[in-house]
C-alpha atoms as a PDB file:
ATOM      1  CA  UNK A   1      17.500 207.842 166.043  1.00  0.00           C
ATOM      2  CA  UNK A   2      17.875 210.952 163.600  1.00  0.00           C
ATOM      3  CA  UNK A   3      16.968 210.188 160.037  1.00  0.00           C
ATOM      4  CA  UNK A   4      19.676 213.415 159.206  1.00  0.00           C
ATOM      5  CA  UNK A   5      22.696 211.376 160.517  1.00  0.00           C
ATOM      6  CA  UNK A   6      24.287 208.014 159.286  1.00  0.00           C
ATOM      7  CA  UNK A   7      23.399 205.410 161.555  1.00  0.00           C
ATOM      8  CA  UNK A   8      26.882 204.085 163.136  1.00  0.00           C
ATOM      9  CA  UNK A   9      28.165 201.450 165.262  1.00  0.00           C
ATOM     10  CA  UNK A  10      28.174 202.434 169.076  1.00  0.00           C
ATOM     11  CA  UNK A  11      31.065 200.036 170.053  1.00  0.00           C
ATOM     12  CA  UNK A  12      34.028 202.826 170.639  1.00  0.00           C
ATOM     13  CA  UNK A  13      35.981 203.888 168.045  1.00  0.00           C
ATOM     14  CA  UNK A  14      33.678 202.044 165.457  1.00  0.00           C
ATOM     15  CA  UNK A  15      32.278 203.991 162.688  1.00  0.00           C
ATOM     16  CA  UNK A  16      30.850 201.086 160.691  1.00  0.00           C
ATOM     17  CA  UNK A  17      27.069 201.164 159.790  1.00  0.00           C
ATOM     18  CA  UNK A  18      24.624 199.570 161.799  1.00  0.00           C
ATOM     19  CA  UNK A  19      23.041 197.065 161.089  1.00  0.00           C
ATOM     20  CA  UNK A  20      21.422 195.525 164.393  1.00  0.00           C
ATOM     21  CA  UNK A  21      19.399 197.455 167.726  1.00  0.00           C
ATOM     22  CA  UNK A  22      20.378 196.553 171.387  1.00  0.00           C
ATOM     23  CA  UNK A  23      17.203 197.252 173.185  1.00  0.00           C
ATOM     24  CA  UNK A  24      18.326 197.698 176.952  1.00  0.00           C
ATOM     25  CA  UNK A  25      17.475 198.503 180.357  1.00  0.00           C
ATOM     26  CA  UNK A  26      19.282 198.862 183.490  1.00  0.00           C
ATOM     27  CA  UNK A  27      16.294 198.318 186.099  1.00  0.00           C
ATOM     28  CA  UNK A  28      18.323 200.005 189.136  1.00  0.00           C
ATOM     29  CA  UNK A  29      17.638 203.348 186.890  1.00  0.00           C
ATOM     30  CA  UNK A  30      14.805 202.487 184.045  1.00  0.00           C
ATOM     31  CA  UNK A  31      11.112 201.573 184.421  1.00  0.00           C
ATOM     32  CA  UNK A  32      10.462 198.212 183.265  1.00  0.00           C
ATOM     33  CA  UNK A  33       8.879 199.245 179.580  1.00  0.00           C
ATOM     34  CA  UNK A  34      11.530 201.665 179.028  1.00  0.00           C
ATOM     35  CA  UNK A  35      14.301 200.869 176.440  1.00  0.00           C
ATOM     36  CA  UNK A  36      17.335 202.232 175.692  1.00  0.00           C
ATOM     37  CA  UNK A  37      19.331 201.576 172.388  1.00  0.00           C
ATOM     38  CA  UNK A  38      22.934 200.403 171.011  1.00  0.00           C
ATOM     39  CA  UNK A  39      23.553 199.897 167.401  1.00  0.00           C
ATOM     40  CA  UNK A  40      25.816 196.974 166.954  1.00  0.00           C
ATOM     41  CA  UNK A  41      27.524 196.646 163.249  1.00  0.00           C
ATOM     42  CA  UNK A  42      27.650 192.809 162.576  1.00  0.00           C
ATOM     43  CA  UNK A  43      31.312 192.580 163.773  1.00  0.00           C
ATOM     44  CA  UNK A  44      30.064 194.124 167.202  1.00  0.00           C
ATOM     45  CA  UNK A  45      26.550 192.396 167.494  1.00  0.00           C
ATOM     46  CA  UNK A  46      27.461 189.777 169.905  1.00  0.00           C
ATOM     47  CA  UNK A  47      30.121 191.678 172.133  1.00  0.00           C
ATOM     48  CA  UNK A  48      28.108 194.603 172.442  1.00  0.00           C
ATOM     49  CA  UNK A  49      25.238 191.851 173.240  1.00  0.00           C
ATOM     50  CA  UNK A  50      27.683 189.909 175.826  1.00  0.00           C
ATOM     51  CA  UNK A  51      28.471 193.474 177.415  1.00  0.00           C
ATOM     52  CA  UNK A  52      24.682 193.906 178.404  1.00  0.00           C
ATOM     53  CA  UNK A  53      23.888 190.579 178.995  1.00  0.00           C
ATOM     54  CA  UNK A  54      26.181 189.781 181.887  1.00  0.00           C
ATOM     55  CA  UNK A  55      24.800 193.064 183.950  1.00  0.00           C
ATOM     56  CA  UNK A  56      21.383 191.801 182.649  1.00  0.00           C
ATOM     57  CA  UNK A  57      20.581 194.779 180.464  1.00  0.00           C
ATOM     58  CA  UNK A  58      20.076 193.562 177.451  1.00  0.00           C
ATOM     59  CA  UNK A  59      16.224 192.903 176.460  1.00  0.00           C
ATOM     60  CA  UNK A  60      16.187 192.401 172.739  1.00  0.00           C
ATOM     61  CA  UNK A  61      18.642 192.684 169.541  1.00  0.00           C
ATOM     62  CA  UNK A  62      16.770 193.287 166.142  1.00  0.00           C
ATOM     63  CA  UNK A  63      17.547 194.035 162.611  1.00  0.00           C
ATOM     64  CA  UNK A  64      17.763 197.926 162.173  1.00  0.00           C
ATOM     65  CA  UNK A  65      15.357 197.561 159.422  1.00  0.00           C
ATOM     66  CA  UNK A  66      12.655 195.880 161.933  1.00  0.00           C
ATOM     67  CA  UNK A  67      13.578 198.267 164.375  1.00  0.00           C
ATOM     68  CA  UNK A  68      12.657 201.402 162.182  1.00  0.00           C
ATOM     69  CA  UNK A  69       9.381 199.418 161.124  1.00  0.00           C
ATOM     70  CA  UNK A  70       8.301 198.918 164.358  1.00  0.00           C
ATOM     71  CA  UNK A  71       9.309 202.815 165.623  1.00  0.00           C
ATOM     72  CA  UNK A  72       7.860 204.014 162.209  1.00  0.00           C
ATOM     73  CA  UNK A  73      10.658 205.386 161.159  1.00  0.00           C
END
């Protein structure tokens, strides 16, 4: 996540700031301790969740704040 850019929803056409992480993985193509990342705004928090959690993707949601803690950002 670039500190130069406004942090944004990833649901499509959503340009509302994020405020939650979607920590992912897809195991047929990631390592187990790899993660990838969504950022959900709180209108998109649980369907972006619902997406990755019927293929079994979806590892973790956090606050944004905790998230950039925890990365040190």
């Amino acid at each position: 996540m670039s500190e130069d850019s406004p942090l944004v929803c990833s649901a499509k056409g959503c340009r509302a700031p994020a405020a939650w992480v979607l920590a992912w993985n897809n195991p047929k193509l990631h390592t187990p301790e790899r993660r990838k990342t969504w950022l959900a705004c709180g209108e998109h928090r649980e369907t972006l969740g619902q997406f990755l959690g019927v293929r079994g993707f979806l590892k973790d949601v956090v606050p944004l704040a905790e998230w950039q803690e925890r990365e040190g950002a």
